[in-house]
PDB file of N, CA and C in Angstrom:
ATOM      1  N   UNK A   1       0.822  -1.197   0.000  1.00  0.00           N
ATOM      2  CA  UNK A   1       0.000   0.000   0.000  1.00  0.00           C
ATOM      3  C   UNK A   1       0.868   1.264   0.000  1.00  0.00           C
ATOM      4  N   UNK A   2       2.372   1.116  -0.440  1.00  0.00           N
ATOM      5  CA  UNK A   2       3.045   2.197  -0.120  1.00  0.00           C
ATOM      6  C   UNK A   2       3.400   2.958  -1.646  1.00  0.00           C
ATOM      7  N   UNK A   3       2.521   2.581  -2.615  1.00  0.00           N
ATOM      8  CA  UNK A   3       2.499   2.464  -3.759  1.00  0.00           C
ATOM      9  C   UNK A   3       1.289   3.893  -3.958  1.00  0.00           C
ATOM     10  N   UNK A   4       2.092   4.990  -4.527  1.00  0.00           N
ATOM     11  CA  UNK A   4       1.211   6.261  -5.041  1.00  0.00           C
ATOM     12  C   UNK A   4      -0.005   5.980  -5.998  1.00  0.00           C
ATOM     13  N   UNK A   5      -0.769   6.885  -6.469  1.00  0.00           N
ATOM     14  CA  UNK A   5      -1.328   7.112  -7.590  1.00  0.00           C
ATOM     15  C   UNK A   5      -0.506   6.627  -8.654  1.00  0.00           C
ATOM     16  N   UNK A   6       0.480   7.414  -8.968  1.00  0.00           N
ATOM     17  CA  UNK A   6       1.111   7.064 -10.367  1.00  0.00           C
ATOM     18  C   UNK A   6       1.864   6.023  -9.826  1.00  0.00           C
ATOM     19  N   UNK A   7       2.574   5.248  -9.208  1.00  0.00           N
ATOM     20  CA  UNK A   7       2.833   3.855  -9.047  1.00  0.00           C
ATOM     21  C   UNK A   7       2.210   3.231  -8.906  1.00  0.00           C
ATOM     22  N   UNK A   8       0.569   3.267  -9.190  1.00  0.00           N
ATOM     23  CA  UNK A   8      -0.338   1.988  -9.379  1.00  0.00           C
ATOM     24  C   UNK A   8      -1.190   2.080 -10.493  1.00  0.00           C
ATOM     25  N   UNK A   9      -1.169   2.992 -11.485  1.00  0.00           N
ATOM     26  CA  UNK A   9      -1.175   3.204 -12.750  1.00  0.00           C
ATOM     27  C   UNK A   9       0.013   3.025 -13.295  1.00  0.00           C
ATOM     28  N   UNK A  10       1.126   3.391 -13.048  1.00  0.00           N
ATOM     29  CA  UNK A  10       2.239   2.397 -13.724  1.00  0.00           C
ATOM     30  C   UNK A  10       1.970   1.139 -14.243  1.00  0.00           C
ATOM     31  N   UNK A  11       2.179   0.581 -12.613  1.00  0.00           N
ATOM     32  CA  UNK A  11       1.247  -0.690 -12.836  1.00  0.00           C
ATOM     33  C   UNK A  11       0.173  -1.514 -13.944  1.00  0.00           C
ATOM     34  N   UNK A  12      -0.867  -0.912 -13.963  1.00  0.00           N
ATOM     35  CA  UNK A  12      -2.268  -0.670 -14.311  1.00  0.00           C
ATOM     36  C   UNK A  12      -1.843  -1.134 -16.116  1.00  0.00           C
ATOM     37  N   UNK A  13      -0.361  -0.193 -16.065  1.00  0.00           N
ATOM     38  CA  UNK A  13      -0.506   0.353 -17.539  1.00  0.00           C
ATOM     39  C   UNK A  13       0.138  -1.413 -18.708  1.00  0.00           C
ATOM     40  N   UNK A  14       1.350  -1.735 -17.150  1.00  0.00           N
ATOM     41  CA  UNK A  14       1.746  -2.771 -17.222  1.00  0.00           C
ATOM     42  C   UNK A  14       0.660  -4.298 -18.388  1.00  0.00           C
ATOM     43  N   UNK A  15      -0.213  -4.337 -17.133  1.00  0.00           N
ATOM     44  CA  UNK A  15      -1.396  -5.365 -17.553  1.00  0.00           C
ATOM     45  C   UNK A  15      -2.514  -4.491 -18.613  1.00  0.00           C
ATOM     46  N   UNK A  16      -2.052  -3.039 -18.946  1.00  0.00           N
ATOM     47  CA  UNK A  16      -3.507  -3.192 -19.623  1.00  0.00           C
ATOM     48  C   UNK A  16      -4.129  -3.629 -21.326  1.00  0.00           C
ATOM     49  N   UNK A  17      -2.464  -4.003 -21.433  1.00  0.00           N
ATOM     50  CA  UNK A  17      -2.627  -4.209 -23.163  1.00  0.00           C
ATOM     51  C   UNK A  17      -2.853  -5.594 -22.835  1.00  0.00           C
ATOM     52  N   UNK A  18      -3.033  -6.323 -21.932  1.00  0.00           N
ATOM     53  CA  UNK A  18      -3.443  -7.761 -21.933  1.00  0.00           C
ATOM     54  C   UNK A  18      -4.982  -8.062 -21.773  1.00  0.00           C
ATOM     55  N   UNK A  19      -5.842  -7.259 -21.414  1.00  0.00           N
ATOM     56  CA  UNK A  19      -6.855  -6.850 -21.308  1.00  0.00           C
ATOM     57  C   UNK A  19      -7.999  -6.626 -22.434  1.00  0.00           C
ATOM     58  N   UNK A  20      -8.508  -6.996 -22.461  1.00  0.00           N
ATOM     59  CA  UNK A  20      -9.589  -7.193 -23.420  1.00  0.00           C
ATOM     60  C   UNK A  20     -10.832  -6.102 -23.878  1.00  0.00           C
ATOM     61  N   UNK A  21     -11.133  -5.586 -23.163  1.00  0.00           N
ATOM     62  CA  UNK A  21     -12.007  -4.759 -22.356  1.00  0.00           C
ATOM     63  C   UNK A  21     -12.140  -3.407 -21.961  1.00  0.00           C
ATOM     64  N   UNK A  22     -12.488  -2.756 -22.062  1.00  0.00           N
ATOM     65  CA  UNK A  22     -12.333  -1.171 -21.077  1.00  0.00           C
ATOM     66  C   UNK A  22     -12.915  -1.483 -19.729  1.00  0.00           C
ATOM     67  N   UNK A  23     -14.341  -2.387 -19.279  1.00  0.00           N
ATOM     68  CA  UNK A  23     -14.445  -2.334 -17.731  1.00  0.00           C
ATOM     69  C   UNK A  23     -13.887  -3.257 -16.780  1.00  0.00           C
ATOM     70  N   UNK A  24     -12.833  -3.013 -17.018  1.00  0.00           N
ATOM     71  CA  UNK A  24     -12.133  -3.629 -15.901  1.00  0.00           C
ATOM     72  C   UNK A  24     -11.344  -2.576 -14.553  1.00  0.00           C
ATOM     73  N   UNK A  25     -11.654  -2.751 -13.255  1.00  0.00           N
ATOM     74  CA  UNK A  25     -10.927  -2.570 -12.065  1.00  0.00           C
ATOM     75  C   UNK A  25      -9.998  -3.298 -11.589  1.00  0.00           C
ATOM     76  N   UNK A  26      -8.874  -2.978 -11.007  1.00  0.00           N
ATOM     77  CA  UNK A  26      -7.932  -3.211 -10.414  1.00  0.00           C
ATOM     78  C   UNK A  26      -7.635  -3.098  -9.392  1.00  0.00           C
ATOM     79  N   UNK A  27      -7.547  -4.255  -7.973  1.00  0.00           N
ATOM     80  CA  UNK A  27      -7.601  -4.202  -7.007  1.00  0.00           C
ATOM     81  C   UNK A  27      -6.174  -4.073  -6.142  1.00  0.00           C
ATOM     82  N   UNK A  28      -5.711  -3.535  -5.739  1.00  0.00           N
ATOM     83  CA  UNK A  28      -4.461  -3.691  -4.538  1.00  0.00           C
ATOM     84  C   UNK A  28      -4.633  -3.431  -3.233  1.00  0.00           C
ATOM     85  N   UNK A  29      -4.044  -4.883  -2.668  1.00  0.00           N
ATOM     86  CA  UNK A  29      -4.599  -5.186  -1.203  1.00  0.00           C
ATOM     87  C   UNK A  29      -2.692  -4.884  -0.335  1.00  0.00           C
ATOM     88  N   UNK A  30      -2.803  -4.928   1.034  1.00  0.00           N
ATOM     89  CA  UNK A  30      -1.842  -4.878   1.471  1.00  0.00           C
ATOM     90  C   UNK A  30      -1.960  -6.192   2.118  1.00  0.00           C
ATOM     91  N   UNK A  31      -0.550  -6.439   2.911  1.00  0.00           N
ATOM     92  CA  UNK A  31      -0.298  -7.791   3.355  1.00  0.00           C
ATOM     93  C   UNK A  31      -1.009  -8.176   4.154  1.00  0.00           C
ATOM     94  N   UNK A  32      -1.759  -6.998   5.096  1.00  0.00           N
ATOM     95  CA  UNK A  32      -2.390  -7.835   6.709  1.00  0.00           C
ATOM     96  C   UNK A  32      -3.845  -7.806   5.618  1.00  0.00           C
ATOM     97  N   UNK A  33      -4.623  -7.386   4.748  1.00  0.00           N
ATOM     98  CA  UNK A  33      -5.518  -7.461   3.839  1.00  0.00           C
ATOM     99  C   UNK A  33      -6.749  -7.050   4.264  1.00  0.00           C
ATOM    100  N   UNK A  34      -6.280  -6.218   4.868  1.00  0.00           N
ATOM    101  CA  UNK A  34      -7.311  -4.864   5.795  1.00  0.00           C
ATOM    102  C   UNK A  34      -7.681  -4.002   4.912  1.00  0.00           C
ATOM    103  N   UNK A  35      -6.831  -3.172   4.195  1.00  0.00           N
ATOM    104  CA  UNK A  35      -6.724  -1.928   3.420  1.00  0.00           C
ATOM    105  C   UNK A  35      -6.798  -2.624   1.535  1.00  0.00           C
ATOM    106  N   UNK A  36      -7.770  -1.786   0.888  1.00  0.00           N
ATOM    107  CA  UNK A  36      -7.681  -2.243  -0.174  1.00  0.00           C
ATOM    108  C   UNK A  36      -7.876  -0.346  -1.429  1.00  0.00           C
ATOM    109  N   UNK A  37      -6.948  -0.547  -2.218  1.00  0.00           N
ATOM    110  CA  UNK A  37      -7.098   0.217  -3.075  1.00  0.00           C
ATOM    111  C   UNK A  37      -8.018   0.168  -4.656  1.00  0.00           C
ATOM    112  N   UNK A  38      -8.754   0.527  -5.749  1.00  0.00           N
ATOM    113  CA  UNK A  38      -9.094  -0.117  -6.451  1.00  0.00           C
ATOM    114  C   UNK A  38      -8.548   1.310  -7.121  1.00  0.00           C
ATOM    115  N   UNK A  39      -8.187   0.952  -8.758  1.00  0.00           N
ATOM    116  CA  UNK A  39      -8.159   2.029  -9.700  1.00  0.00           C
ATOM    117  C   UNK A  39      -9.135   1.189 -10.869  1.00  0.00           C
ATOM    118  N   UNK A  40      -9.544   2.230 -11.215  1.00  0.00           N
ATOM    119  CA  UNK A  40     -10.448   2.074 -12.158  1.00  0.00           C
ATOM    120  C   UNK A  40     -10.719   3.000 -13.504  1.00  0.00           C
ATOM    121  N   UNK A  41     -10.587   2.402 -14.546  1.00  0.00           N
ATOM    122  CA  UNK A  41     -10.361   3.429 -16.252  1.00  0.00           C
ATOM    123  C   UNK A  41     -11.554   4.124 -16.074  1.00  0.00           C
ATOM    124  N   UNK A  42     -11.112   5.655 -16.629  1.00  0.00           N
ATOM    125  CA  UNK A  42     -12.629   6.134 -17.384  1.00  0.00           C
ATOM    126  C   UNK A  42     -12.036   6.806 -18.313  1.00  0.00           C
ATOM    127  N   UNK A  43     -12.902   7.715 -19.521  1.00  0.00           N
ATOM    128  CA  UNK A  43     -12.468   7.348 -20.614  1.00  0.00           C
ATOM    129  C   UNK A  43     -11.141   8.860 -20.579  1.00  0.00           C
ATOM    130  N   UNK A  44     -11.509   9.520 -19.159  1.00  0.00           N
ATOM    131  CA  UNK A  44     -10.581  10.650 -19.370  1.00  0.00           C
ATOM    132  C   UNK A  44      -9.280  10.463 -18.653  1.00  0.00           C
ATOM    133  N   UNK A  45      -9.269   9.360 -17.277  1.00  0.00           N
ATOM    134  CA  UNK A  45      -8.031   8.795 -16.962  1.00  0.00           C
ATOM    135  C   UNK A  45      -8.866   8.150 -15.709  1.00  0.00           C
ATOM    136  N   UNK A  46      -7.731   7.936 -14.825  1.00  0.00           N
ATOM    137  CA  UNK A  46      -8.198   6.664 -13.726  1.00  0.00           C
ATOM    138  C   UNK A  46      -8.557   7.487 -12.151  1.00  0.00           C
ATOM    139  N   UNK A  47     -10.072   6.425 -11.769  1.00  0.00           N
ATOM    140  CA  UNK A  47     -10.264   6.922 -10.740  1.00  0.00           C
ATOM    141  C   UNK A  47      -9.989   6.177  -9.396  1.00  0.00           C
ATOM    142  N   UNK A  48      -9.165   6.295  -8.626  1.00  0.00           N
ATOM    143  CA  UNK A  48      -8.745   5.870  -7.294  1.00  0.00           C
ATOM    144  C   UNK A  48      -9.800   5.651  -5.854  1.00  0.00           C
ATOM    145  N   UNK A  49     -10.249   4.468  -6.339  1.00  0.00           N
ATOM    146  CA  UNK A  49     -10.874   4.429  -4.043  1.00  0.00           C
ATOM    147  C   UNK A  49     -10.074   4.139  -3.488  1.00  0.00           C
ATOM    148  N   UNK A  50     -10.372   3.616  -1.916  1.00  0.00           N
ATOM    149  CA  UNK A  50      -9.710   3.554  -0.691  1.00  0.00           C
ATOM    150  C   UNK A  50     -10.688   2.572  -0.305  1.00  0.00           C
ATOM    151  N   UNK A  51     -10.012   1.599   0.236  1.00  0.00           N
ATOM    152  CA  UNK A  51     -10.961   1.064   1.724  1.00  0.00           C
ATOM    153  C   UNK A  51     -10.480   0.685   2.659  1.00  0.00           C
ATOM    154  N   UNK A  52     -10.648   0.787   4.091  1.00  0.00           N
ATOM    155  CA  UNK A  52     -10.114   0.697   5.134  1.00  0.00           C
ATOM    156  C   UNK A  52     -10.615  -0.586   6.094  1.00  0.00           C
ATOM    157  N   UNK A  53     -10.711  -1.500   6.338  1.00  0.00           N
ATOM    158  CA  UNK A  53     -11.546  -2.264   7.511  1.00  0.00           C
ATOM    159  C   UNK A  53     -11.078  -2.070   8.771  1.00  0.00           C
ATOM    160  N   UNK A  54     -12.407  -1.888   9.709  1.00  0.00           N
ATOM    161  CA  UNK A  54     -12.198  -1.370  11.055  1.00  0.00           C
ATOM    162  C   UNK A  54     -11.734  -2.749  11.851  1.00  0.00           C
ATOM    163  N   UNK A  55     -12.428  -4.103  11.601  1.00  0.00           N
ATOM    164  CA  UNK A  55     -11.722  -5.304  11.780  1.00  0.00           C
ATOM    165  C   UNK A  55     -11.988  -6.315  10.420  1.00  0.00           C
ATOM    166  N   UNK A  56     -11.219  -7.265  10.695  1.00  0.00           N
ATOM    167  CA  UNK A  56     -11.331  -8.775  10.046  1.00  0.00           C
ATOM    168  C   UNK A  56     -10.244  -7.934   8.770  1.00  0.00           C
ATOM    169  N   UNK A  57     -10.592  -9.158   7.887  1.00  0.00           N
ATOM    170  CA  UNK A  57     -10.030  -8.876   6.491  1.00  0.00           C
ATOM    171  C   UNK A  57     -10.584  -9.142   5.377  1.00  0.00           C
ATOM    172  N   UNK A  58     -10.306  -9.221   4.237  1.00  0.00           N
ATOM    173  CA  UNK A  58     -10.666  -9.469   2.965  1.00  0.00           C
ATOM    174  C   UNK A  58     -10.285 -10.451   2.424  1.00  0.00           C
ATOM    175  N   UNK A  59     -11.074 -11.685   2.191  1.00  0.00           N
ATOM    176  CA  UNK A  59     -11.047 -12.959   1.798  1.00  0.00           C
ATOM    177  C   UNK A  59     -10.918 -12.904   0.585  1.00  0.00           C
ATOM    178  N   UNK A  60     -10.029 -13.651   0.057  1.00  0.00           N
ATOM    179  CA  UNK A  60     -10.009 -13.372  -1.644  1.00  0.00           C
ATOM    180  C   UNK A  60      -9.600 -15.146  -2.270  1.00  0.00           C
ATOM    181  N   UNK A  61     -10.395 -15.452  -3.499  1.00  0.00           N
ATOM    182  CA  UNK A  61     -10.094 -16.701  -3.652  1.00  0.00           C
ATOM    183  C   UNK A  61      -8.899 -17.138  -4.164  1.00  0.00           C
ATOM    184  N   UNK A  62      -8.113 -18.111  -4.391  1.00  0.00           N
ATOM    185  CA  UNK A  62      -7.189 -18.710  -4.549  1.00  0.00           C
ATOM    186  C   UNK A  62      -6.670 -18.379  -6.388  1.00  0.00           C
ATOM    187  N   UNK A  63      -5.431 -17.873  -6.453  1.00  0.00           N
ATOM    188  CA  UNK A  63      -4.912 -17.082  -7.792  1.00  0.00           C
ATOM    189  C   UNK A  63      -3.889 -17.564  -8.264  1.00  0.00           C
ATOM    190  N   UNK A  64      -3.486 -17.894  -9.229  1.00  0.00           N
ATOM    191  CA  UNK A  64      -1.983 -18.184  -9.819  1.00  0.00           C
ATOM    192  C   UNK A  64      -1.462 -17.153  -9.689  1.00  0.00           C
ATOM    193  N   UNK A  65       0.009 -17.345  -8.565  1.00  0.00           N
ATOM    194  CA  UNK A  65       1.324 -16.824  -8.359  1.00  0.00           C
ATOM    195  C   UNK A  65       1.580 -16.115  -9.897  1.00  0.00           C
ATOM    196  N   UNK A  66       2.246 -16.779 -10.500  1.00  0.00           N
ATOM    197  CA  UNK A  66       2.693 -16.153 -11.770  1.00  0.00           C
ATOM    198  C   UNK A  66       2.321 -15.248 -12.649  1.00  0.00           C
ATOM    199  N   UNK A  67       0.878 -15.269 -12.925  1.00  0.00           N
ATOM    200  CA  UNK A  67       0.375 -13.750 -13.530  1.00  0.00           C
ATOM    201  C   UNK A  67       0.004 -12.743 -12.635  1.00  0.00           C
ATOM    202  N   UNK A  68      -0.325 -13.484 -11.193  1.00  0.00           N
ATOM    203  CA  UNK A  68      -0.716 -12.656  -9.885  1.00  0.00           C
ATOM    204  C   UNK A  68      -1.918 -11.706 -10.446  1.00  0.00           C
ATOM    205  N   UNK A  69      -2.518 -12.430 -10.826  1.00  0.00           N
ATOM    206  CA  UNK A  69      -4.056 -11.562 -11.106  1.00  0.00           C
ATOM    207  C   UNK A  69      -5.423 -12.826 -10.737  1.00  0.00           C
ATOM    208  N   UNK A  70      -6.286 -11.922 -10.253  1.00  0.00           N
ATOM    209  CA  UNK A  70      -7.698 -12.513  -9.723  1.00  0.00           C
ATOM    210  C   UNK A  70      -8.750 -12.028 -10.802  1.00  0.00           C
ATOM    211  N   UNK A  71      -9.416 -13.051 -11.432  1.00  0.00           N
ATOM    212  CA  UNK A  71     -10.378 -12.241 -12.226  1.00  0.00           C
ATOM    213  C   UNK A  71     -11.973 -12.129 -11.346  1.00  0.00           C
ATOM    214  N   UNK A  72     -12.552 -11.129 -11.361  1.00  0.00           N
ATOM    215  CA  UNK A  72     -13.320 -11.593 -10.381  1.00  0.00           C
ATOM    216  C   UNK A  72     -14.826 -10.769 -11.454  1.00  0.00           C
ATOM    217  N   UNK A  73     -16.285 -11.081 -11.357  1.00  0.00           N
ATOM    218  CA  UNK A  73     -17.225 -10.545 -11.835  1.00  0.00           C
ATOM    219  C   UNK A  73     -17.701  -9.339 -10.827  1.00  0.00           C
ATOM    220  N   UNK A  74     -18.507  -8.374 -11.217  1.00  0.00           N
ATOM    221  CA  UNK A  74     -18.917  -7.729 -11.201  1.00  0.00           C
ATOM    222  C   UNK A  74     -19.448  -8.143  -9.460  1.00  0.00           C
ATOM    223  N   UNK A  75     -20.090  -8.682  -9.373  1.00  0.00           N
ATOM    224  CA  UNK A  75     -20.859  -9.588  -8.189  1.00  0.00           C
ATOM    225  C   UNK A  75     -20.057 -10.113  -7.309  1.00  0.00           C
ATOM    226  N   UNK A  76     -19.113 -10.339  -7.533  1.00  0.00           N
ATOM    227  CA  UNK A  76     -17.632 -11.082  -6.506  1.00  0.00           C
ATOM    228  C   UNK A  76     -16.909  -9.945  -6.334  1.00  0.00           C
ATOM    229  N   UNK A  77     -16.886  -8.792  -7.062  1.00  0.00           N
ATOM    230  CA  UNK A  77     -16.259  -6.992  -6.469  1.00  0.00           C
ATOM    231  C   UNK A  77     -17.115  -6.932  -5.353  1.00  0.00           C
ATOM    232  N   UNK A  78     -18.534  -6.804  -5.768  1.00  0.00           N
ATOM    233  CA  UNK A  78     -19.392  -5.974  -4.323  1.00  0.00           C
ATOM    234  C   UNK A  78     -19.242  -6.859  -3.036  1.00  0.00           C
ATOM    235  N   UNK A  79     -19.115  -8.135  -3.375  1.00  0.00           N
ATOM    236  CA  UNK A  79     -19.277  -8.837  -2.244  1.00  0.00           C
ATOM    237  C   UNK A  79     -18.212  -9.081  -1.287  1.00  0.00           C
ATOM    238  N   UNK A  80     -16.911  -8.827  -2.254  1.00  0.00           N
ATOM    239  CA  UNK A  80     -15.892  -8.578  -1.531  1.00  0.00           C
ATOM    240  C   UNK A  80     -15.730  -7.238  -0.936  1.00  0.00           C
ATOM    241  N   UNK A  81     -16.055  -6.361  -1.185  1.00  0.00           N
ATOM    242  CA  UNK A  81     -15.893  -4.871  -0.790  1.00  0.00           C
ATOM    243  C   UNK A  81     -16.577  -4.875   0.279  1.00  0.00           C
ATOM    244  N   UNK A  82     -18.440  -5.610   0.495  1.00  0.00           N
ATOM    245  CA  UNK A  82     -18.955  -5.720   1.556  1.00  0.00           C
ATOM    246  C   UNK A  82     -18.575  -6.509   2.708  1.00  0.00           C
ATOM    247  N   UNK A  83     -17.683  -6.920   2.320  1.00  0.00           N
ATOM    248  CA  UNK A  83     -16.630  -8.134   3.206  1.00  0.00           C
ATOM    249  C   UNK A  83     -17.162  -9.517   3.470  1.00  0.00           C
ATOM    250  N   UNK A  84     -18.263  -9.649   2.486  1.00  0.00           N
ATOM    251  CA  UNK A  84     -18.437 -11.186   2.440  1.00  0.00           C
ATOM    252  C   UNK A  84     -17.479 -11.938   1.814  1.00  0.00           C
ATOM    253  N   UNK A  85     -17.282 -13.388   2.596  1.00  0.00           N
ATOM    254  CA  UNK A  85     -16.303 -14.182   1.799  1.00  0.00           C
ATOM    255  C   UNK A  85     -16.613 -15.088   0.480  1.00  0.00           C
ATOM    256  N   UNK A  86     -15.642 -14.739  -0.008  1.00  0.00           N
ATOM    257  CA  UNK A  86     -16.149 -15.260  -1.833  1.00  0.00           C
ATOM    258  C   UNK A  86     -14.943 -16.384  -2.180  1.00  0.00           C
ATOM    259  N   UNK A  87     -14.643 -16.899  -0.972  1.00  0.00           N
ATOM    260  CA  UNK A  87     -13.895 -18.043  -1.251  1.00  0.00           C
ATOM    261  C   UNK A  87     -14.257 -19.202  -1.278  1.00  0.00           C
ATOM    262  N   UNK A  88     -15.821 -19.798  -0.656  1.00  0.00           N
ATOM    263  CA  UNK A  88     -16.104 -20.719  -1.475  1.00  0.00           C
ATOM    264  C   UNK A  88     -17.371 -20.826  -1.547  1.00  0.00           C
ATOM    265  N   UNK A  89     -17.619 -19.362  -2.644  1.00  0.00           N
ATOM    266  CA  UNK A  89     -18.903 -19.341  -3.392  1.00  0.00           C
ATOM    267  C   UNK A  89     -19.566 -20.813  -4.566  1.00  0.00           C
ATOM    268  N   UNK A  90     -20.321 -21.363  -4.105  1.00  0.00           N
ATOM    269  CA  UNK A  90     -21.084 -22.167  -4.845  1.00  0.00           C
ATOM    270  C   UNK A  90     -22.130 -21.887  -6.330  1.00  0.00           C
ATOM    271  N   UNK A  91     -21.808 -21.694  -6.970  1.00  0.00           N
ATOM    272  CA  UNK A  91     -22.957 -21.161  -8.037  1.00  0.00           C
ATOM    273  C   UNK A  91     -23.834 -22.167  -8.418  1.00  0.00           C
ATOM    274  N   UNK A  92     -24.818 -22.005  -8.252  1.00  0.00           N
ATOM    275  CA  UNK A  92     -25.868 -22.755  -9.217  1.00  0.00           C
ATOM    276  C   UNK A  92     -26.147 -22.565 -10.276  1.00  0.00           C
ATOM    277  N   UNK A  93     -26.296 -23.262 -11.695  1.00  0.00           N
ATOM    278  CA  UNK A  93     -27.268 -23.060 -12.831  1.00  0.00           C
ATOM    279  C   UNK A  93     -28.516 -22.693 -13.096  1.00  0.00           C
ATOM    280  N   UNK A  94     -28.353 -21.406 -13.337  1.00  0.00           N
ATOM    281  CA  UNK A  94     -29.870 -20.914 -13.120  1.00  0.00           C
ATOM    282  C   UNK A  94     -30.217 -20.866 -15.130  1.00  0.00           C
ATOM    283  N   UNK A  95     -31.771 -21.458 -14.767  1.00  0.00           N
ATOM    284  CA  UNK A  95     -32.360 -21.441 -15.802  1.00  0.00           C
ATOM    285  C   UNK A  95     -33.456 -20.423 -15.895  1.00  0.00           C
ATOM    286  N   UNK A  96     -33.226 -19.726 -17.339  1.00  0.00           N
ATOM    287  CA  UNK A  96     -34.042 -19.119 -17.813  1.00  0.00           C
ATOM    288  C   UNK A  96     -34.982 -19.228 -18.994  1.00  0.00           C
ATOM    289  N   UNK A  97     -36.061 -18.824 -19.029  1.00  0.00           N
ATOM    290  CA  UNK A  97     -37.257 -18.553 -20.408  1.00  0.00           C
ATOM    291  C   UNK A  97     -36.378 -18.791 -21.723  1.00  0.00           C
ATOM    292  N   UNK A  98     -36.878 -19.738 -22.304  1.00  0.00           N
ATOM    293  CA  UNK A  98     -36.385 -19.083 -23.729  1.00  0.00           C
ATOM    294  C   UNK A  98     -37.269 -18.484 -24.573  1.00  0.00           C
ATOM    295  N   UNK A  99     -36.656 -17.826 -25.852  1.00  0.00           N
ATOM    296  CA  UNK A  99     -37.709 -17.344 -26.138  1.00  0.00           C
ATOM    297  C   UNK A  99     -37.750 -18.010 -27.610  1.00  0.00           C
ATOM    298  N   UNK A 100     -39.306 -18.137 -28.182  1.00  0.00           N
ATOM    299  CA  UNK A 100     -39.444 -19.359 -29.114  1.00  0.00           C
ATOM    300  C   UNK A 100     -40.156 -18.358 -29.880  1.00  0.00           C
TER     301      UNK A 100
END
């Protein structure tokens, strides 16, 4: 977390030609995994949160070392931010209408 603005867009800039996408966020956690930073693209440059936890930490699921990236959906951001644990989320197959 000792990592500025522009040292985590450095970063950012690192992974972003690997990237597919424009909505993607980028998360940086510190070691005790209390404190979490997110940067995030918009189309005029990047916007920076903060989060702090007053206790516990931030559960995050299991990642390959080597690219050191978590891909996570839209739905596994909020739930982690709300500090639910998303480490061993179960999904079900949900069926929907088709249309004929």
């Amino acid at each position: 977390m000792r990592k500025s603005f522009n040292g985590l867009s450095g970063l950012v800039q690192e992974h972003k030609s690997q990237i597919d996408t424009e909505e993607v966020v980028y998360l940086f956690v510190n070691r005790r995994r209390d404190k979490m930073k997110i940067l995030q693209w918009k189309s005029t440059g990047f916007l920076l949160y903060y989060k702090r936890l007053e206790e516990g930490t931030f559960k995050f699921p299991k990642y390959d070392i080597e690219s050191s990236l978590v891909k996570l959906n839209y739905a596994e951001l909020v739930m982690l931010i709300d500090g639910i644990s998303i480490v061993n989320l179960n999904k079900h197959k949900r069926f929907g209408v088709k249309n004929q």
